[in-house]
N, C-alpha and C. Protein backbone atom coordinates (compact mmCIF):
# COMPACT_ATOMS: atom_id res chain seq x y z
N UNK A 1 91.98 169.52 202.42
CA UNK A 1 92.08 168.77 201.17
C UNK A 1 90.69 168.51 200.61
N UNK A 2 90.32 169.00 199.40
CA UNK A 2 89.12 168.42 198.37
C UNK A 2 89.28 167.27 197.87
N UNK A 3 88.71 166.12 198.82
CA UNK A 3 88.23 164.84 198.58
C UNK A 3 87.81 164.43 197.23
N UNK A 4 86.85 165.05 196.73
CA UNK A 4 86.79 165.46 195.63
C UNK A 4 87.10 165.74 194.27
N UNK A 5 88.31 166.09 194.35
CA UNK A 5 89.46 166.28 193.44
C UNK A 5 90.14 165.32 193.28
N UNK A 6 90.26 163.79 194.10
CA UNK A 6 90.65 162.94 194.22
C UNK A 6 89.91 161.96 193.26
N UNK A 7 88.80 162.06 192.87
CA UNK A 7 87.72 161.28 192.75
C UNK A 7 87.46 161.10 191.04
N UNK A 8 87.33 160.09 190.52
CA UNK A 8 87.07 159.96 189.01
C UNK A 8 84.95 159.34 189.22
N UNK A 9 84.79 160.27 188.38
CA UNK A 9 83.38 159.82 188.45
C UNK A 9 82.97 159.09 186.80
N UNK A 10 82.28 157.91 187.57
CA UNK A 10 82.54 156.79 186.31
C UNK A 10 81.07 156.26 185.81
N UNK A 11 80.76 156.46 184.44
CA UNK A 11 79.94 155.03 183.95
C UNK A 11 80.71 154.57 182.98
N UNK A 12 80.10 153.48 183.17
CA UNK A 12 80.97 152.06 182.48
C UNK A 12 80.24 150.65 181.62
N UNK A 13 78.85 151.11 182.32
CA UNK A 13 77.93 150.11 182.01
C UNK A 13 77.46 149.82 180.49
N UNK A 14 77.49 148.52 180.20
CA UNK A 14 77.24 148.42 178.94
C UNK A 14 76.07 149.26 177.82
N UNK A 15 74.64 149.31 178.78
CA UNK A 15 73.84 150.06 178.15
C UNK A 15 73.85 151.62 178.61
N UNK A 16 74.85 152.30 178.68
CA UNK A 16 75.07 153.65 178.77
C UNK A 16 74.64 154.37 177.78
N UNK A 17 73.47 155.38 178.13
CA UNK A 17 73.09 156.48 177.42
C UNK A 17 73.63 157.68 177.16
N UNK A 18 73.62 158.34 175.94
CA UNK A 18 73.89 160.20 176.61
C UNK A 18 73.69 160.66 177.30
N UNK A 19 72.14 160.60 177.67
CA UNK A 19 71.68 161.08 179.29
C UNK A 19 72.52 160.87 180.39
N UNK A 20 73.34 159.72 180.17
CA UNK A 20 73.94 158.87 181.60
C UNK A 20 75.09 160.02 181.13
N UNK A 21 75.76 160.35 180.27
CA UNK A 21 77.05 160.97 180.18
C UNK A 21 76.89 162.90 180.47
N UNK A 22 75.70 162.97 180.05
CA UNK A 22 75.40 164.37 180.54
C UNK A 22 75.13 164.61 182.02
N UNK A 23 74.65 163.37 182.73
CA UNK A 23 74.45 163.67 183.83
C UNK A 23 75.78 163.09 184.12
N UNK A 24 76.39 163.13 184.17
CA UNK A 24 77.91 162.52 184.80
C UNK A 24 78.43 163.37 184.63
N UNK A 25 78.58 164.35 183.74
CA UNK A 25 79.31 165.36 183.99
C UNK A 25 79.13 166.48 184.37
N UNK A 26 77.85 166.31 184.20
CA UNK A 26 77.68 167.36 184.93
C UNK A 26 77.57 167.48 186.79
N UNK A 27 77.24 166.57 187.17
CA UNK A 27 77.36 165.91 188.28
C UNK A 27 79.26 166.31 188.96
N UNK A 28 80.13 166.28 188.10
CA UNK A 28 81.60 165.69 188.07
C UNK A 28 82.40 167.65 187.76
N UNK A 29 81.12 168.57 187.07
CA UNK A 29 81.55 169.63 187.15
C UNK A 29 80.93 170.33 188.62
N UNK A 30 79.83 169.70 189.24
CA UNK A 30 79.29 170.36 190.12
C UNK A 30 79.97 170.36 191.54
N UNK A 31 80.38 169.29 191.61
CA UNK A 31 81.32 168.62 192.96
C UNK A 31 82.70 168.93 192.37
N UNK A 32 83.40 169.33 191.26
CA UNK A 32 84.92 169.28 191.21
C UNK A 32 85.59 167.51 191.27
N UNK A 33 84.76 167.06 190.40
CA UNK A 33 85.73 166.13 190.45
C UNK A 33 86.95 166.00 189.42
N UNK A 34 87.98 165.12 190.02
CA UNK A 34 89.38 164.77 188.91
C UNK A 34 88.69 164.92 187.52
N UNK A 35 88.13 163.86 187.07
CA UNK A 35 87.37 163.35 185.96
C UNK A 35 86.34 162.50 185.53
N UNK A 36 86.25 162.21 184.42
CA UNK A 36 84.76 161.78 184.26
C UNK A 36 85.43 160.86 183.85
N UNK A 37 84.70 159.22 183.74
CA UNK A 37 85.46 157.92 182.69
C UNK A 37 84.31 157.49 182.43
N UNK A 38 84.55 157.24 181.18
CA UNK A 38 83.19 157.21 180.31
C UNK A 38 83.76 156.10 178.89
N UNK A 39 82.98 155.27 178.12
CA UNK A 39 83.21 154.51 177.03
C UNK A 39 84.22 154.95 176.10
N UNK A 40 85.06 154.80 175.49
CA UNK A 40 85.20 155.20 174.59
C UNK A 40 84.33 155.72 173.61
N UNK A 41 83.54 155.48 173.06
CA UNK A 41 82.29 155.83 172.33
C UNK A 41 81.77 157.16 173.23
N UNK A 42 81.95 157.83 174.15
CA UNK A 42 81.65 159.02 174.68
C UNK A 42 82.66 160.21 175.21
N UNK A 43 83.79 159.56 174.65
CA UNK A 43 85.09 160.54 175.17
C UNK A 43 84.80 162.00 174.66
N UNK A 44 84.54 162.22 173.04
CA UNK A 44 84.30 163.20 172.23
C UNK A 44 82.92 164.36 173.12
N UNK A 45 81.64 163.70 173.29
CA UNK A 45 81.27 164.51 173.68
C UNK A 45 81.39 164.79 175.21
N UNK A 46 81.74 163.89 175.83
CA UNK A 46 82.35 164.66 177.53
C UNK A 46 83.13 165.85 177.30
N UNK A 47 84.30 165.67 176.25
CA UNK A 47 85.09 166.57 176.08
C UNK A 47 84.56 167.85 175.79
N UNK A 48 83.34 168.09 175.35
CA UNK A 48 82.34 168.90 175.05
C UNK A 48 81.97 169.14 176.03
N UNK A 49 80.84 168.85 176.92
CA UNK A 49 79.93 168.92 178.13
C UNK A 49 81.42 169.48 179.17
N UNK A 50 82.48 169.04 179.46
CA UNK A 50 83.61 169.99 180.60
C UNK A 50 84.10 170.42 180.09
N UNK A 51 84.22 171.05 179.09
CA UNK A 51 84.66 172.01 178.21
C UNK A 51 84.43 173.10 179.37
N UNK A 52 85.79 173.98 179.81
CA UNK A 52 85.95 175.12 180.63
C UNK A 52 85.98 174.77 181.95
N UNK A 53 85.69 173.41 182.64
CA UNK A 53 86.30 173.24 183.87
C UNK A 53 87.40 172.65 184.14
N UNK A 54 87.48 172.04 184.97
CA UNK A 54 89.25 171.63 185.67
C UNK A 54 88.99 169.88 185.47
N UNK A 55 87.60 169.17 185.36
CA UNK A 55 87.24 168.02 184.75
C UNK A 55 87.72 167.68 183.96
N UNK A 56 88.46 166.23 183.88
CA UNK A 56 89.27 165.46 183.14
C UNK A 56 88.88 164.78 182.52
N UNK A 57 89.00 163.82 181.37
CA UNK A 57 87.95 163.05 180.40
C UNK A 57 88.62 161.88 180.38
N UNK A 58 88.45 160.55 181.20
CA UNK A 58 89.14 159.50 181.07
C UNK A 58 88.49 158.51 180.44
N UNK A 59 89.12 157.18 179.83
CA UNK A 59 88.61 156.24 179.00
C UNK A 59 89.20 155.01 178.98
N UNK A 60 88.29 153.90 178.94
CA UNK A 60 89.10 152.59 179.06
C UNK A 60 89.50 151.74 177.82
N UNK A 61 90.60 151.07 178.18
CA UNK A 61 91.52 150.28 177.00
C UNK A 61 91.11 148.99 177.44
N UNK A 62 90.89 148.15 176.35
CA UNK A 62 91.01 146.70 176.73
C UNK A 62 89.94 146.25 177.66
N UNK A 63 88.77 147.19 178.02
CA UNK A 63 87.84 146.42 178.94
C UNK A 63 86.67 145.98 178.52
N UNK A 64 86.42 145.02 179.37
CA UNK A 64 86.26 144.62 180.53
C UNK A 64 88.35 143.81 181.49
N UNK A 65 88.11 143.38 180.29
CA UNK A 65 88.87 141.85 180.92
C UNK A 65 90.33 141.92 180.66
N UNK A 66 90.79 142.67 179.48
CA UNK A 66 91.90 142.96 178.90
C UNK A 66 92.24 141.58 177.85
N UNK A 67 91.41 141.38 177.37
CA UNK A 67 91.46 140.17 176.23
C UNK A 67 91.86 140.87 175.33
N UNK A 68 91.64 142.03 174.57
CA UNK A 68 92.12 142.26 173.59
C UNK A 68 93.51 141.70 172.89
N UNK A 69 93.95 141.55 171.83
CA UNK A 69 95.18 141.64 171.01
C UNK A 69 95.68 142.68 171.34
N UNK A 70 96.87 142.69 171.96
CA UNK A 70 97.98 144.11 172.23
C UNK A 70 97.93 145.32 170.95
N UNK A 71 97.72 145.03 169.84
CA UNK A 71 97.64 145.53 168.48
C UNK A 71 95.82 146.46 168.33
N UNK A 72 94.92 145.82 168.86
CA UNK A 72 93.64 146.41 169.43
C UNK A 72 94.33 147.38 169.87
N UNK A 73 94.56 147.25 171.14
CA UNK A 73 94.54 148.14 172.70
C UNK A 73 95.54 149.22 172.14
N UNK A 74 96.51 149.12 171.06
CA UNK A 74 96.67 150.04 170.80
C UNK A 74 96.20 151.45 169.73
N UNK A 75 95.24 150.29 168.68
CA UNK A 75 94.76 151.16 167.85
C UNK A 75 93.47 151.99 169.03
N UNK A 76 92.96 151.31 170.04
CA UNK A 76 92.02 152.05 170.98
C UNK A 76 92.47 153.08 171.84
N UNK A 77 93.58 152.95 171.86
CA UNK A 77 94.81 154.34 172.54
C UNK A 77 95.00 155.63 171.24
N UNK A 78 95.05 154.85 170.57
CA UNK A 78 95.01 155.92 169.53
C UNK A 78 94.02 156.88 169.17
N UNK A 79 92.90 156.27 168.80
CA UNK A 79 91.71 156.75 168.91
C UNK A 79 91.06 157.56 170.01
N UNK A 80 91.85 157.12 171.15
CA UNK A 80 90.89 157.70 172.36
C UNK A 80 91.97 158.96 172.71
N UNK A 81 93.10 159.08 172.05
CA UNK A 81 93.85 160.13 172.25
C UNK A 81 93.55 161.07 170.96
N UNK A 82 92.96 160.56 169.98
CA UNK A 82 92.27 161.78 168.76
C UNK A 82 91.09 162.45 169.43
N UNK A 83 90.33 161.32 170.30
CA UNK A 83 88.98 161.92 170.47
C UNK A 83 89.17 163.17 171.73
N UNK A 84 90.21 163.23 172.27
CA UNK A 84 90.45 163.70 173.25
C UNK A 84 91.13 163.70 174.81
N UNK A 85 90.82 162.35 174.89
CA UNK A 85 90.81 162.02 176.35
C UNK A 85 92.06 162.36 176.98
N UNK A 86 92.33 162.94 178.33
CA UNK A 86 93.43 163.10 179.01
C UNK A 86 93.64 162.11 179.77
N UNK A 87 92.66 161.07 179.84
CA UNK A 87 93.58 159.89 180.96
C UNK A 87 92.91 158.86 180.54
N UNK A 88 94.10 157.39 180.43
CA UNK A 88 93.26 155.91 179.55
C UNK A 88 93.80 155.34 181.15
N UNK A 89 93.02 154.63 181.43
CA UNK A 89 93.01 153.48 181.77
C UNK A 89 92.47 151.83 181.19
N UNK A 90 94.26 151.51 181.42
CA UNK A 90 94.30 150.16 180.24
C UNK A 90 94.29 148.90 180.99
N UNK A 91 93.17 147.86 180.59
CA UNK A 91 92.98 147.08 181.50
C UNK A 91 94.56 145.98 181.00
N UNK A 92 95.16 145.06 181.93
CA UNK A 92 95.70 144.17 181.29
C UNK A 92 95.62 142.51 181.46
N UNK A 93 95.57 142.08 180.87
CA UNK A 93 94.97 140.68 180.40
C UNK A 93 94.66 140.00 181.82
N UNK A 94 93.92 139.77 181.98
CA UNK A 94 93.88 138.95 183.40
C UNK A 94 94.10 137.57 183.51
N UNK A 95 94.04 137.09 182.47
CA UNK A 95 94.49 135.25 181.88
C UNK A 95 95.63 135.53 181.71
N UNK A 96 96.20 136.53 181.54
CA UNK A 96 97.78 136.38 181.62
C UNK A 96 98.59 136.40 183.36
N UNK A 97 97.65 137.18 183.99
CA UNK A 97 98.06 137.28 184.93
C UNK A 97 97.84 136.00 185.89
N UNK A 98 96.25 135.52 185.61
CA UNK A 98 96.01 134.06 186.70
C UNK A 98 97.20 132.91 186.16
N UNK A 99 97.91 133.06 184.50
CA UNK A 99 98.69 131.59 184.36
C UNK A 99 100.05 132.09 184.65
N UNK A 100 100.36 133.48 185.51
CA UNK A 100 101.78 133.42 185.58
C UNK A 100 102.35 134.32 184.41
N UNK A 101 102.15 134.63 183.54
CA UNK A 101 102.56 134.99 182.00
C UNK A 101 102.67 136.22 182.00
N UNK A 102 103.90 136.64 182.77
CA UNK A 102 104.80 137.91 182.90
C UNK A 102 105.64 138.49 181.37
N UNK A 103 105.95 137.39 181.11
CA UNK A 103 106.13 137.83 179.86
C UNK A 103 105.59 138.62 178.69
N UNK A 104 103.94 137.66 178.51
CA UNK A 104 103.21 138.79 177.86
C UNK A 104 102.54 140.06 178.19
N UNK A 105 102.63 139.97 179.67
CA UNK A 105 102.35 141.18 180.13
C UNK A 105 103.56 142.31 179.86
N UNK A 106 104.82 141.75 179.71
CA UNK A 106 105.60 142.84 179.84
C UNK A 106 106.09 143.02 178.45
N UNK A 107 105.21 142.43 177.64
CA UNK A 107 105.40 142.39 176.04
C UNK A 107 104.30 143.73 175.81
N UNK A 108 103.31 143.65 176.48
CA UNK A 108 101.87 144.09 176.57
C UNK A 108 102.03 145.63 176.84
């Protein structure tokens, strides 16, 4: 089994450069990894840079914290599915979750 293939290789950090996204993927084409997860604001050109490998282009909804308005998180799904991306990971509210509030999560 390729360990490897298992593996999402991630920046996330607020002051993320291009540099940081070129070397991530390329890094992420060299080892075979699943995919790259990268800002929204960088989905477009990852999708560029693994252009022709088996590298996946993932992107986050709602983060850090999942505060967003449900109505956000979806116009950011939207967007991140124009720009390309094959896999979102969507954060969900975490104040909903510490007061119990199943409801809006399952509104969410």
């Amino acid at each position: 089994m390729n360990i490897a293939a298992c593996i999402d290789h991630t920046v996330l950090k607020p002051t993320t450069l291009i540099a940081d996204v070129e070397k991530l993927c390329a890094e992420a084409i060299h080892y075979q990894f699943a995919a790259v997860c990268v800002p929204p604001l960088f989905v477009k050109k990852s999708k560029e840079l693994v252009a022709g490998s088996t590298v996946k282009v993932a992107t986050v909804i709602g983060f850090p914290f999942g505060y967003s308005a449900i109505e956000a998180k979806v116009a950011e799904v939207v967007l991140a599915i124009i720009d390309g991306a094959d896999e979102l990971d969507v954060v969900i509210n975490i104040s909903a979750i510490k007061n119990n509030d199943w409801q809006f999560l399952a509104n969410e």
